[in-house]
PDB file of N, CA and C in Angstrom:
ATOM      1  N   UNK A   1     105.835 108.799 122.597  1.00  0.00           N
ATOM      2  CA  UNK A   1     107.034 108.729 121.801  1.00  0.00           C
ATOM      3  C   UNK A   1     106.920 107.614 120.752  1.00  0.00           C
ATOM      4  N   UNK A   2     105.980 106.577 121.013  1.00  0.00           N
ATOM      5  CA  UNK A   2     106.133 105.637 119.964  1.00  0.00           C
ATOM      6  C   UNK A   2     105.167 105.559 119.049  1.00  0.00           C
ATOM      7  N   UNK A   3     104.164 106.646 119.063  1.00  0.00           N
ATOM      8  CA  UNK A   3     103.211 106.995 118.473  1.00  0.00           C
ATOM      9  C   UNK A   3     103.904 107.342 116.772  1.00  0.00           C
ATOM     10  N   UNK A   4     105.078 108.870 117.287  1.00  0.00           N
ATOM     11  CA  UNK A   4     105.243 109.031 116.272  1.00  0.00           C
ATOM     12  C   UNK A   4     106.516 108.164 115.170  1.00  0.00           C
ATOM     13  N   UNK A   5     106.993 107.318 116.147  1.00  0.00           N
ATOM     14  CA  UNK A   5     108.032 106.230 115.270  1.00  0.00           C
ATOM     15  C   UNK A   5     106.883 105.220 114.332  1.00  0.00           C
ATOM     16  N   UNK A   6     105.612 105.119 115.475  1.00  0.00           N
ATOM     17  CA  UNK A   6     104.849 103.787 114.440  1.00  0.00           C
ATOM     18  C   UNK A   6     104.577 104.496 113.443  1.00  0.00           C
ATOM     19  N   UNK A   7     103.879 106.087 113.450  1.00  0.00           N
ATOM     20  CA  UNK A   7     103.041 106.538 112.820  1.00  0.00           C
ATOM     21  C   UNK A   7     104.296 106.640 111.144  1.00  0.00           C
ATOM     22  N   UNK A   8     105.161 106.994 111.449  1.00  0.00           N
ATOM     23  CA  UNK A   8     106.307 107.609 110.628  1.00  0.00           C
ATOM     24  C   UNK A   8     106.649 105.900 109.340  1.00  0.00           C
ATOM     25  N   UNK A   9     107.403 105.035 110.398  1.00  0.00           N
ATOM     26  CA  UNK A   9     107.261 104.157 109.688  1.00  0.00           C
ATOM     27  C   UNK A   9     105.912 103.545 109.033  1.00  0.00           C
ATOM     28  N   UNK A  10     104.915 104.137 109.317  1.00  0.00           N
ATOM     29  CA  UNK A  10     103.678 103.520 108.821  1.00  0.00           C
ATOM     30  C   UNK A  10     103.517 104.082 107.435  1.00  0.00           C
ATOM     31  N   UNK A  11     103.391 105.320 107.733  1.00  0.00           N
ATOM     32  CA  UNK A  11     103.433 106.284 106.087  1.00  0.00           C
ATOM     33  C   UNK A  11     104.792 105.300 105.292  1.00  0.00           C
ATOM     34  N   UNK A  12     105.904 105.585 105.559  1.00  0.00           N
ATOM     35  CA  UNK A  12     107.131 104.500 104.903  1.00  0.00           C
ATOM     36  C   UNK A  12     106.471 103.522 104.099  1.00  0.00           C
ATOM     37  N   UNK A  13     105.718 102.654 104.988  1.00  0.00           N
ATOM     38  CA  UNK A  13     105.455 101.345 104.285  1.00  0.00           C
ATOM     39  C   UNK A  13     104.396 101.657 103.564  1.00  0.00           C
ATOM     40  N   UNK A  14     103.699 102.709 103.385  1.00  0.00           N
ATOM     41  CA  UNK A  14     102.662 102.987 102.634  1.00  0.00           C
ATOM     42  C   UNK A  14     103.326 103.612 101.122  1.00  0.00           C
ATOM     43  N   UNK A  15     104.096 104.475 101.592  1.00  0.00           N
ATOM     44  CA  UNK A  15     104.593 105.546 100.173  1.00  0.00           C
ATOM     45  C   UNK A  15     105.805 103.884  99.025  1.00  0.00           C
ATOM     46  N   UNK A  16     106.313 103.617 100.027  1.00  0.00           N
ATOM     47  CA  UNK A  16     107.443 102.491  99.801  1.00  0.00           C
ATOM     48  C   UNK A  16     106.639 101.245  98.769  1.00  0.00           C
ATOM     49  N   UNK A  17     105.129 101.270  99.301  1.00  0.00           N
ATOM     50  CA  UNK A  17     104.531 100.479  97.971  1.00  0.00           C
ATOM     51  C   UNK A  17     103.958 101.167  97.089  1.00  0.00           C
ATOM     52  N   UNK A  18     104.646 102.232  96.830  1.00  0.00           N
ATOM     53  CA  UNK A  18     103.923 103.224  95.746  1.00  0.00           C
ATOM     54  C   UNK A  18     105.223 102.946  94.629  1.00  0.00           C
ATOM     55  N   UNK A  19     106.535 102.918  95.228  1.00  0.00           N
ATOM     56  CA  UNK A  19     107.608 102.488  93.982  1.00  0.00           C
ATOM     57  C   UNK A  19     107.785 101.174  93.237  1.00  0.00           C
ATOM     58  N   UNK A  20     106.781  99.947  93.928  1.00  0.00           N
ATOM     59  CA  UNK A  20     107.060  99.096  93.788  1.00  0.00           C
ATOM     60  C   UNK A  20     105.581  98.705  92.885  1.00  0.00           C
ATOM     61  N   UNK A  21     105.087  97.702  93.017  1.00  0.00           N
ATOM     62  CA  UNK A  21     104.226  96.982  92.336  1.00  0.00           C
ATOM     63  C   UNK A  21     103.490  96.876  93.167  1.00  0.00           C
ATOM     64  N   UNK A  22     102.243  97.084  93.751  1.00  0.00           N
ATOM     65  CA  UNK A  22     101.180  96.886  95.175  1.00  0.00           C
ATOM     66  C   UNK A  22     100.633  96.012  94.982  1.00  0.00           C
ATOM     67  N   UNK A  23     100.576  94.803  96.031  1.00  0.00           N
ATOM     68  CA  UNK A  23      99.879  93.565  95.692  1.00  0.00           C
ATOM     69  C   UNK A  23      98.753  93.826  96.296  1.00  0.00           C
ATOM     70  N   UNK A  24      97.854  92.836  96.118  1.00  0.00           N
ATOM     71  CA  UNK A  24      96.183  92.538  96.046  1.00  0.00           C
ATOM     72  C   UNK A  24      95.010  93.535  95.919  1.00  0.00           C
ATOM     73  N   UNK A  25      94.250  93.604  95.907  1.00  0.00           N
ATOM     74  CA  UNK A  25      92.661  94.169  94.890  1.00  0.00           C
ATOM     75  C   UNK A  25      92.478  95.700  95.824  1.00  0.00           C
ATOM     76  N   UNK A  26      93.139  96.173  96.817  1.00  0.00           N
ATOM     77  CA  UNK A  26      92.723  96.941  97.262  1.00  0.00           C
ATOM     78  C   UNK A  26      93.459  98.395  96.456  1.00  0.00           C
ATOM     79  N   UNK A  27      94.447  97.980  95.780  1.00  0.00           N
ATOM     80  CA  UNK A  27      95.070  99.097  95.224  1.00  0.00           C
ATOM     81  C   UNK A  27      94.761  99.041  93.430  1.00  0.00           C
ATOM     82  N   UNK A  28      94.578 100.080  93.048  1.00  0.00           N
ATOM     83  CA  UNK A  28      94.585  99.964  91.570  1.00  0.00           C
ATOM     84  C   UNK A  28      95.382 100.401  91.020  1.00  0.00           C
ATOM     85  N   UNK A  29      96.397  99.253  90.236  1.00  0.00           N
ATOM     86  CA  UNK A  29      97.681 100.383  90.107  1.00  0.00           C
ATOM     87  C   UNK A  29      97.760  99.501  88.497  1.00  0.00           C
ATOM     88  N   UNK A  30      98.723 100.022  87.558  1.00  0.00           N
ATOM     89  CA  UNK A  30      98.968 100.103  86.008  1.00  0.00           C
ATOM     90  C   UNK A  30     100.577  99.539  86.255  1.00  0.00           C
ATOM     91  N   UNK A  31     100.715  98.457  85.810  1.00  0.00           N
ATOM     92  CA  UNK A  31     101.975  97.156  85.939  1.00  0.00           C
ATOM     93  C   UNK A  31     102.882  97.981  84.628  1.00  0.00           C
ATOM     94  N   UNK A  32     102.119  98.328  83.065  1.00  0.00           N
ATOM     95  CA  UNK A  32     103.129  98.677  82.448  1.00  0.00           C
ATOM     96  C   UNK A  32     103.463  99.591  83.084  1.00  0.00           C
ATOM     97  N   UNK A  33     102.779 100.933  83.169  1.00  0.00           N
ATOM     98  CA  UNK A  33     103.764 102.368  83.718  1.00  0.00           C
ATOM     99  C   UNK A  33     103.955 102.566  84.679  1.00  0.00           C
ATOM    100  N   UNK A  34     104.110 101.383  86.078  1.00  0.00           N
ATOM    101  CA  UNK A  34     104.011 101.580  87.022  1.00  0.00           C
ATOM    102  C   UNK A  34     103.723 102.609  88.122  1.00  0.00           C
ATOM    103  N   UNK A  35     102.545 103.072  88.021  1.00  0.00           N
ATOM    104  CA  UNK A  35     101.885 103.835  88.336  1.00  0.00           C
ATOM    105  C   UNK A  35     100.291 104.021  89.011  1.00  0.00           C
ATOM    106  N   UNK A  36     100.131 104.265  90.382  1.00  0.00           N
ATOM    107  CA  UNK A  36      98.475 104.286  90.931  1.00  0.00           C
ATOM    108  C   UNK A  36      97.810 105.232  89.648  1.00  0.00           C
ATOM    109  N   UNK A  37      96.979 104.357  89.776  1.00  0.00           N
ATOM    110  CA  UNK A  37      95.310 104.634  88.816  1.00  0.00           C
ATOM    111  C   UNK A  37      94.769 106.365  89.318  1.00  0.00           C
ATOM    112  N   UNK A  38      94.368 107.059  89.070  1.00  0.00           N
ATOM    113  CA  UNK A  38      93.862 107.779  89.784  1.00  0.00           C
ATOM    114  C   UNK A  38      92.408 107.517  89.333  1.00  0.00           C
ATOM    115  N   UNK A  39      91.836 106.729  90.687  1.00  0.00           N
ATOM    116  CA  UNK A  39      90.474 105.625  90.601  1.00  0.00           C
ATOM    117  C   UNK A  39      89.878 106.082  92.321  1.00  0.00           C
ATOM    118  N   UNK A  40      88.440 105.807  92.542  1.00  0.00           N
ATOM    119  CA  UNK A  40      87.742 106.526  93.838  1.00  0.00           C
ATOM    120  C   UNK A  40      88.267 105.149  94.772  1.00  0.00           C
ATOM    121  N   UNK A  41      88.388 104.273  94.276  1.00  0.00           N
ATOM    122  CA  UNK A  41      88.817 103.221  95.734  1.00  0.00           C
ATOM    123  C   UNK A  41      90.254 103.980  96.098  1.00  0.00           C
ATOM    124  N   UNK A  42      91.725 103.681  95.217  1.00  0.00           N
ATOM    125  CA  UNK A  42      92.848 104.822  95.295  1.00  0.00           C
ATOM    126  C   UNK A  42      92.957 106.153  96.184  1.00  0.00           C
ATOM    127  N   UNK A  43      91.814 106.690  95.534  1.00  0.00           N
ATOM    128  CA  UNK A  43      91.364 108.158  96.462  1.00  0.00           C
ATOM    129  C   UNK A  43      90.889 108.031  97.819  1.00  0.00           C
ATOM    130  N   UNK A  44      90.030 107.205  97.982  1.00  0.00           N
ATOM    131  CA  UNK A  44      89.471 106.825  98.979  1.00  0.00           C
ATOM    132  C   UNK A  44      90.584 106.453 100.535  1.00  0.00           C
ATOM    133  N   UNK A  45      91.433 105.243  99.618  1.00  0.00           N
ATOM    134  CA  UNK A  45      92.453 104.833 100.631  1.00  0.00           C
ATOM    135  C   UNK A  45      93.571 105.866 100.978  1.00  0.00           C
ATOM    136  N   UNK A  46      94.092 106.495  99.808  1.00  0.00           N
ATOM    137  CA  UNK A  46      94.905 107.475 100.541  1.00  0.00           C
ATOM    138  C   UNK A  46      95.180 108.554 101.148  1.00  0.00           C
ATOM    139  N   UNK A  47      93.858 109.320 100.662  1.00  0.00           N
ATOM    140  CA  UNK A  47      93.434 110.386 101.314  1.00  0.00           C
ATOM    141  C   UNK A  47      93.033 110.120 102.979  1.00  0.00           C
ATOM    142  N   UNK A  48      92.740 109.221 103.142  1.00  0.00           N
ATOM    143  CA  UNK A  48      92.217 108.510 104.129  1.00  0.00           C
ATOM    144  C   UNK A  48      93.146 108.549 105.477  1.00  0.00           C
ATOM    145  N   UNK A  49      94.751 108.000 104.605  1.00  0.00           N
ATOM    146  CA  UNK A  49      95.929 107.921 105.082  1.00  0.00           C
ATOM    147  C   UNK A  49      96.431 109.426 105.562  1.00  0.00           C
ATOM    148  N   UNK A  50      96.738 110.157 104.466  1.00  0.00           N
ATOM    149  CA  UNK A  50      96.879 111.805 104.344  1.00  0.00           C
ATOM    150  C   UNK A  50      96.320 111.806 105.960  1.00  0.00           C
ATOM    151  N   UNK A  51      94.774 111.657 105.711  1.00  0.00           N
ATOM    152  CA  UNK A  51      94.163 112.767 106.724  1.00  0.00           C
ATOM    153  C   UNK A  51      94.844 112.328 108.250  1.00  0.00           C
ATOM    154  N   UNK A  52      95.060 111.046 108.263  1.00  0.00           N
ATOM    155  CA  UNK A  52      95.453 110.424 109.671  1.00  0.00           C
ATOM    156  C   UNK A  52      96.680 110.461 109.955  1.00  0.00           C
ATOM    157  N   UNK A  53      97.707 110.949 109.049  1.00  0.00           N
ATOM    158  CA  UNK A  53      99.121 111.998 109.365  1.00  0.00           C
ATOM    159  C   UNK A  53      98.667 113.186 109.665  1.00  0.00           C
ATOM    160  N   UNK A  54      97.542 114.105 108.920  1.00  0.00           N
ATOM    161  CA  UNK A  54      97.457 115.266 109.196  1.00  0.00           C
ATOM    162  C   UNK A  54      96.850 115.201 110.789  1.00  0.00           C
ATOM    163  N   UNK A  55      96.397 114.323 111.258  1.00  0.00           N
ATOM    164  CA  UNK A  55      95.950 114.441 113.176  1.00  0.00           C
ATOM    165  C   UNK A  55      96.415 114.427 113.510  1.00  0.00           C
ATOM    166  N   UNK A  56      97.794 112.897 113.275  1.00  0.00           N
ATOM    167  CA  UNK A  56      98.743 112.510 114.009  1.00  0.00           C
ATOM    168  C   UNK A  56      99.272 114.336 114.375  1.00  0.00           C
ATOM    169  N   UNK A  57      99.848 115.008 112.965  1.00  0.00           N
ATOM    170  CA  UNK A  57     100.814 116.017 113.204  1.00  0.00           C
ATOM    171  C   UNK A  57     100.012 117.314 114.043  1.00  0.00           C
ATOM    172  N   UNK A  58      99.086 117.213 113.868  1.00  0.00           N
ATOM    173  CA  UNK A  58      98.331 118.016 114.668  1.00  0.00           C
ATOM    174  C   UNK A  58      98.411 118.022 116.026  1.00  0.00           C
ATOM    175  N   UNK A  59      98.282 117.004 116.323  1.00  0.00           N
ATOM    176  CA  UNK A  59      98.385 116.438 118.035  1.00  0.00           C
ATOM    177  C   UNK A  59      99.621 116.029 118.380  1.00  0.00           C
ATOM    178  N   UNK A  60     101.050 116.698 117.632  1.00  0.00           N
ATOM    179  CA  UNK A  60     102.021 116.847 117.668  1.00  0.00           C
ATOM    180  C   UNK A  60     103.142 114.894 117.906  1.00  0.00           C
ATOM    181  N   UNK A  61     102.215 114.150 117.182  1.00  0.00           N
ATOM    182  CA  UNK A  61     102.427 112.641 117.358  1.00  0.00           C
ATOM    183  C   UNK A  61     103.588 112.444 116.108  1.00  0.00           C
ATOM    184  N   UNK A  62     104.313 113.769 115.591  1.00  0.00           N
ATOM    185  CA  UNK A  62     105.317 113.304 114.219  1.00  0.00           C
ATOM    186  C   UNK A  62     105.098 114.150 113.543  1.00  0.00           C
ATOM    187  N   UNK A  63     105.602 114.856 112.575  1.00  0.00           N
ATOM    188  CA  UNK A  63     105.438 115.275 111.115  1.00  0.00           C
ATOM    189  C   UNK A  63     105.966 114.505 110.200  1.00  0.00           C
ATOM    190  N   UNK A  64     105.327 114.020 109.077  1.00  0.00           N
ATOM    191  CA  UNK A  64     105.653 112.920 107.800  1.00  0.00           C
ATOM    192  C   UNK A  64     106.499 114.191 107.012  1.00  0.00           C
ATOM    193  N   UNK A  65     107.026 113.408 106.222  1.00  0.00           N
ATOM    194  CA  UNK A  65     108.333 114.392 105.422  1.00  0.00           C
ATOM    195  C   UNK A  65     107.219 114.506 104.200  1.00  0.00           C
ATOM    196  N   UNK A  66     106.533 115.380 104.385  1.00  0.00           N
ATOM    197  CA  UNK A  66     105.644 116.146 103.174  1.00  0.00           C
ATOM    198  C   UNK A  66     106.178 116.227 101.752  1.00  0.00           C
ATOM    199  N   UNK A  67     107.798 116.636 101.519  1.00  0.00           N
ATOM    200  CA  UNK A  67     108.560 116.842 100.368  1.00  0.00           C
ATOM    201  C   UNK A  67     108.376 115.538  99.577  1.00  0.00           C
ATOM    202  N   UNK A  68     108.479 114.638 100.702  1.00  0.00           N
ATOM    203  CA  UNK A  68     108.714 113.241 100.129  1.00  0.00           C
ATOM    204  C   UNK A  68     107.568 112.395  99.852  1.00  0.00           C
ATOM    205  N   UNK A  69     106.667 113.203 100.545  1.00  0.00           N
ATOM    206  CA  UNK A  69     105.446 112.290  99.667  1.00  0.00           C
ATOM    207  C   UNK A  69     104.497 113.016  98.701  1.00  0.00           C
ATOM    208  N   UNK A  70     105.381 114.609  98.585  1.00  0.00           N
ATOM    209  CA  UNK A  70     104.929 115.097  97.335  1.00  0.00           C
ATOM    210  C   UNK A  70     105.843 114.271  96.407  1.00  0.00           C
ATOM    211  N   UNK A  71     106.704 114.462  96.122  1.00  0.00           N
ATOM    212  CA  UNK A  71     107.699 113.643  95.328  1.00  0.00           C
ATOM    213  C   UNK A  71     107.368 112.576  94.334  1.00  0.00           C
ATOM    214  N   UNK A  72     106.408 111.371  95.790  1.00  0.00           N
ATOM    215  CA  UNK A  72     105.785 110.266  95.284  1.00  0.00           C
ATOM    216  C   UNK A  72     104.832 110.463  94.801  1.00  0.00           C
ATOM    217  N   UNK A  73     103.934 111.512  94.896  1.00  0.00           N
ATOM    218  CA  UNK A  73     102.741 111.478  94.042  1.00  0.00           C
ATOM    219  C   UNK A  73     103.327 111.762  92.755  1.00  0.00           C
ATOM    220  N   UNK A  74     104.139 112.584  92.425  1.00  0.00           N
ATOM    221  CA  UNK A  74     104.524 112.977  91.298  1.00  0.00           C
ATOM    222  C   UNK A  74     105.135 112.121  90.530  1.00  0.00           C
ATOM    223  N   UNK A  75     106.141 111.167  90.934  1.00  0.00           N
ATOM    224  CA  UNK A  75     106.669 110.183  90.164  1.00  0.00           C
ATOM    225  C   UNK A  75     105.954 108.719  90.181  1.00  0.00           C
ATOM    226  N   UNK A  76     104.620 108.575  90.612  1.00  0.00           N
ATOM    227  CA  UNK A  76     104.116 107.279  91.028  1.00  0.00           C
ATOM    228  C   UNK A  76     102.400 107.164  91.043  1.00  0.00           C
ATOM    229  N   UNK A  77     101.697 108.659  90.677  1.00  0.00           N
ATOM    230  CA  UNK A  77     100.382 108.448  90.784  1.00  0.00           C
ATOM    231  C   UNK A  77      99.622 109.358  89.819  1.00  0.00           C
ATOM    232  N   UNK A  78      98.435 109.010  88.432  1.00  0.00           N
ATOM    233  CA  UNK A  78      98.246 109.415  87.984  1.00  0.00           C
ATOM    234  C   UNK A  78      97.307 110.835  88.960  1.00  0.00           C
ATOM    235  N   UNK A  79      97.244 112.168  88.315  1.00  0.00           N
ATOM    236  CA  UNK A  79      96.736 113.233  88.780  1.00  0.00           C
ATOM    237  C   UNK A  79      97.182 113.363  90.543  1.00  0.00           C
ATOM    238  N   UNK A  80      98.394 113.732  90.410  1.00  0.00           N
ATOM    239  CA  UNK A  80      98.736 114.135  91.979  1.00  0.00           C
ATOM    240  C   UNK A  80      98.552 115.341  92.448  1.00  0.00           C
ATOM    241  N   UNK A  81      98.254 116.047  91.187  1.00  0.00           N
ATOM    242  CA  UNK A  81      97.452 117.789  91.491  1.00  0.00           C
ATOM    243  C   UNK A  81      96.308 117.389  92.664  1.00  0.00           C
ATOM    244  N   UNK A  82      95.660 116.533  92.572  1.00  0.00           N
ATOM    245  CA  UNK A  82      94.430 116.024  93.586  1.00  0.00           C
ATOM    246  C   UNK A  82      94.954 115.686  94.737  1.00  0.00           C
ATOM    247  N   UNK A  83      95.779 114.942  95.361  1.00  0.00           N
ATOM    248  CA  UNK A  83      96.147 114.597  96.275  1.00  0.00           C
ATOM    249  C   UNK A  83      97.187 115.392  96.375  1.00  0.00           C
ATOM    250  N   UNK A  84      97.772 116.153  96.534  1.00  0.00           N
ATOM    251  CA  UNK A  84      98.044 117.365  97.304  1.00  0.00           C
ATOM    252  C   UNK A  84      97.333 118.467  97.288  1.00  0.00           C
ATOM    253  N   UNK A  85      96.741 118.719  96.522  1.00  0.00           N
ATOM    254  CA  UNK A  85      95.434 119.752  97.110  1.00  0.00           C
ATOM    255  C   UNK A  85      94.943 119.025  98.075  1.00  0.00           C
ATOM    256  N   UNK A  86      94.375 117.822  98.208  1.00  0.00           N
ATOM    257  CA  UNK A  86      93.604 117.883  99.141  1.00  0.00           C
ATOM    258  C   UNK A  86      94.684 118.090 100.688  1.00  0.00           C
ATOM    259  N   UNK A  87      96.015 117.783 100.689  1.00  0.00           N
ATOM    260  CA  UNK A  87      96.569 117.776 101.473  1.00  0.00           C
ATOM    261  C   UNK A  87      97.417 118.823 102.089  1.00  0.00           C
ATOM    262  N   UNK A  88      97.338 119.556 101.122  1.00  0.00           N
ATOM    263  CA  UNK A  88      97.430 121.365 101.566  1.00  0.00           C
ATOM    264  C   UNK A  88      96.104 121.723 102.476  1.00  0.00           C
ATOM    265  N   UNK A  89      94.876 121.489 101.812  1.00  0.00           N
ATOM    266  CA  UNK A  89      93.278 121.979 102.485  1.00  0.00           C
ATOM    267  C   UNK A  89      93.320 121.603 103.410  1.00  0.00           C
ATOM    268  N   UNK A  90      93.341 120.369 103.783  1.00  0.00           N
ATOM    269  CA  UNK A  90      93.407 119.579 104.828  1.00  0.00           C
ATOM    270  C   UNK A  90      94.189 119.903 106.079  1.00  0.00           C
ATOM    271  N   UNK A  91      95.231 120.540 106.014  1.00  0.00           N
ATOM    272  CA  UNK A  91      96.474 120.838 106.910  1.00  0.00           C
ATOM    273  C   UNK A  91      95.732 122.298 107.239  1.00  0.00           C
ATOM    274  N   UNK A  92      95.356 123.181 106.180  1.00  0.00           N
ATOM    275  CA  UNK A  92      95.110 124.247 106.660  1.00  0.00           C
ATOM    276  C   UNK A  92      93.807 124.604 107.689  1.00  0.00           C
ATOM    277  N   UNK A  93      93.294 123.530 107.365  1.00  0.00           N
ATOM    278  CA  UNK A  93      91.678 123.453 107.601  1.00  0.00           C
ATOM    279  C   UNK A  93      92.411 122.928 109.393  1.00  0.00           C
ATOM    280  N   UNK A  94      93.226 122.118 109.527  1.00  0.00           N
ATOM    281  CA  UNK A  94      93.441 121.927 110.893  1.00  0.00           C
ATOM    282  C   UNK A  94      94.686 123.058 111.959  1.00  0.00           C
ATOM    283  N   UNK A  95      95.043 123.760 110.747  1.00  0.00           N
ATOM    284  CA  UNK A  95      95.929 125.084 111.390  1.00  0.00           C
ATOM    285  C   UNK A  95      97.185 124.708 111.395  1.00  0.00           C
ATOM    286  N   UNK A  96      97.765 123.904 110.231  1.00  0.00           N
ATOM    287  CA  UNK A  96      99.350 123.413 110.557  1.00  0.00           C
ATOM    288  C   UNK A  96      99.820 124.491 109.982  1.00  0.00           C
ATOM    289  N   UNK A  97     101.088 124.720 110.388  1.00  0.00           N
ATOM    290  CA  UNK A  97     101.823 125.873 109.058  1.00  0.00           C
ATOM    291  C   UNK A  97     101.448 124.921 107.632  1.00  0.00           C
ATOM    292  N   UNK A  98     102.098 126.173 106.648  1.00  0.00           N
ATOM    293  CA  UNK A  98     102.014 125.992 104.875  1.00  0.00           C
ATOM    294  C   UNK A  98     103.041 124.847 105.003  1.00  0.00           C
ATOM    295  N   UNK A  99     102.984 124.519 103.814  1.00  0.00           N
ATOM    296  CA  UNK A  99     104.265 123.825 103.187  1.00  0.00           C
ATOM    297  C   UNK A  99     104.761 124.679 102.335  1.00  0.00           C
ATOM    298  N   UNK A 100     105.955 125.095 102.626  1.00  0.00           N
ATOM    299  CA  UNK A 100     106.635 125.941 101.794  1.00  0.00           C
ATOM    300  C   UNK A 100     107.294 125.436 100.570  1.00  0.00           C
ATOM    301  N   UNK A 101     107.853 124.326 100.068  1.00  0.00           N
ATOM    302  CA  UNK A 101     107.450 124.233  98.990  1.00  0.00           C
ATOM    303  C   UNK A 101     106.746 123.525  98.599  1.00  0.00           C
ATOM    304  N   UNK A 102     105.459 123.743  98.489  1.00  0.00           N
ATOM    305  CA  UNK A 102     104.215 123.675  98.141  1.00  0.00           C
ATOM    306  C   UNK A 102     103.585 124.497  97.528  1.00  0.00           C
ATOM    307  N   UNK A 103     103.036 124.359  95.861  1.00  0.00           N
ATOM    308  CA  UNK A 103     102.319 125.695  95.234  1.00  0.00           C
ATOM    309  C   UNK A 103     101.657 126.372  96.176  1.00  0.00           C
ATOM    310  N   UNK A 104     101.205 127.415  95.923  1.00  0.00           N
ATOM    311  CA  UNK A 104     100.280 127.919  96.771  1.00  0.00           C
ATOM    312  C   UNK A 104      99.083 127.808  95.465  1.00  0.00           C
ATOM    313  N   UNK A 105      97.843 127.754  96.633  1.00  0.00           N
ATOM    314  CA  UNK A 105      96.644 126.582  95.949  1.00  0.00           C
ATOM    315  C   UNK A 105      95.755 128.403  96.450  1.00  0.00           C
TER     316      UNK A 105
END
C-alpha cells in the first residue's frame, strides 16, 4: 500500500519541477521560456522515470494520472511528441490498457 502513495507522490515531485525552474546540472532546462531542453541527458532522466511508473503500474503498485503528465509535456518540454511516444510503446510493450486520450501512435 505504500508503494503506491511513495511511488505517486514521487512522479508529483518530479512533474511539479517541470512548472517551476529545476535546480542543479542534472536538468537542462531554458530560464527565458521556461521550458526542458529536449537534450539526451533530459531524455535519459525521464524516460527513465516513465519506465519505472510503467512497472510500478504493471505490478499493480499505482497508476500515475497519465492525462496529467501528458499535459506537462505539452506545456513544459520542448518535443513532447517523443516522450509520449515513448510512453504509449512502453505501456503497450508491457500489456497495460491504451490511453484513451492518447493519439493513437
Amino acid at each position: 500500500m505504500m508503494k503506491p502513495l511513495l511511488s505517486a507522490l514521487l512522479l508529483g515531485l518530479l512533474l511539479s519541477s517541470c512548472a517551476t525552474q529545476p535546480k542543479g546540472p542534472e536538468f537542462d532546462w531554458d530560464k527565458q521560456r521556461q521550458r526542458m531542453l529536449d537534450t539526451e541527458k533530459n531524455r535519459k532522466r525521464y524516460m527513465s522515470t516513465y519506465m519505472d511508473h510503467i512497472l510500478h503500474e504493471k505490478a499493480g503498485d499505482g497508476k500515475p494520472n497519465w492525462k496529467n503528465v501528458f499535459k506537462t509535456l505539452d506545456t513544459s518540454f520542448d518535443n513532447p511528441e517523443v516522450y509520449k511516444a515513448f510512453i504509449v510503446t512502453e505501456r503497450r510493450k508491457a500489456g497495460l490498457p491504451e490511453l484513451t486520450f492518447a493519439k493513437k501512435r
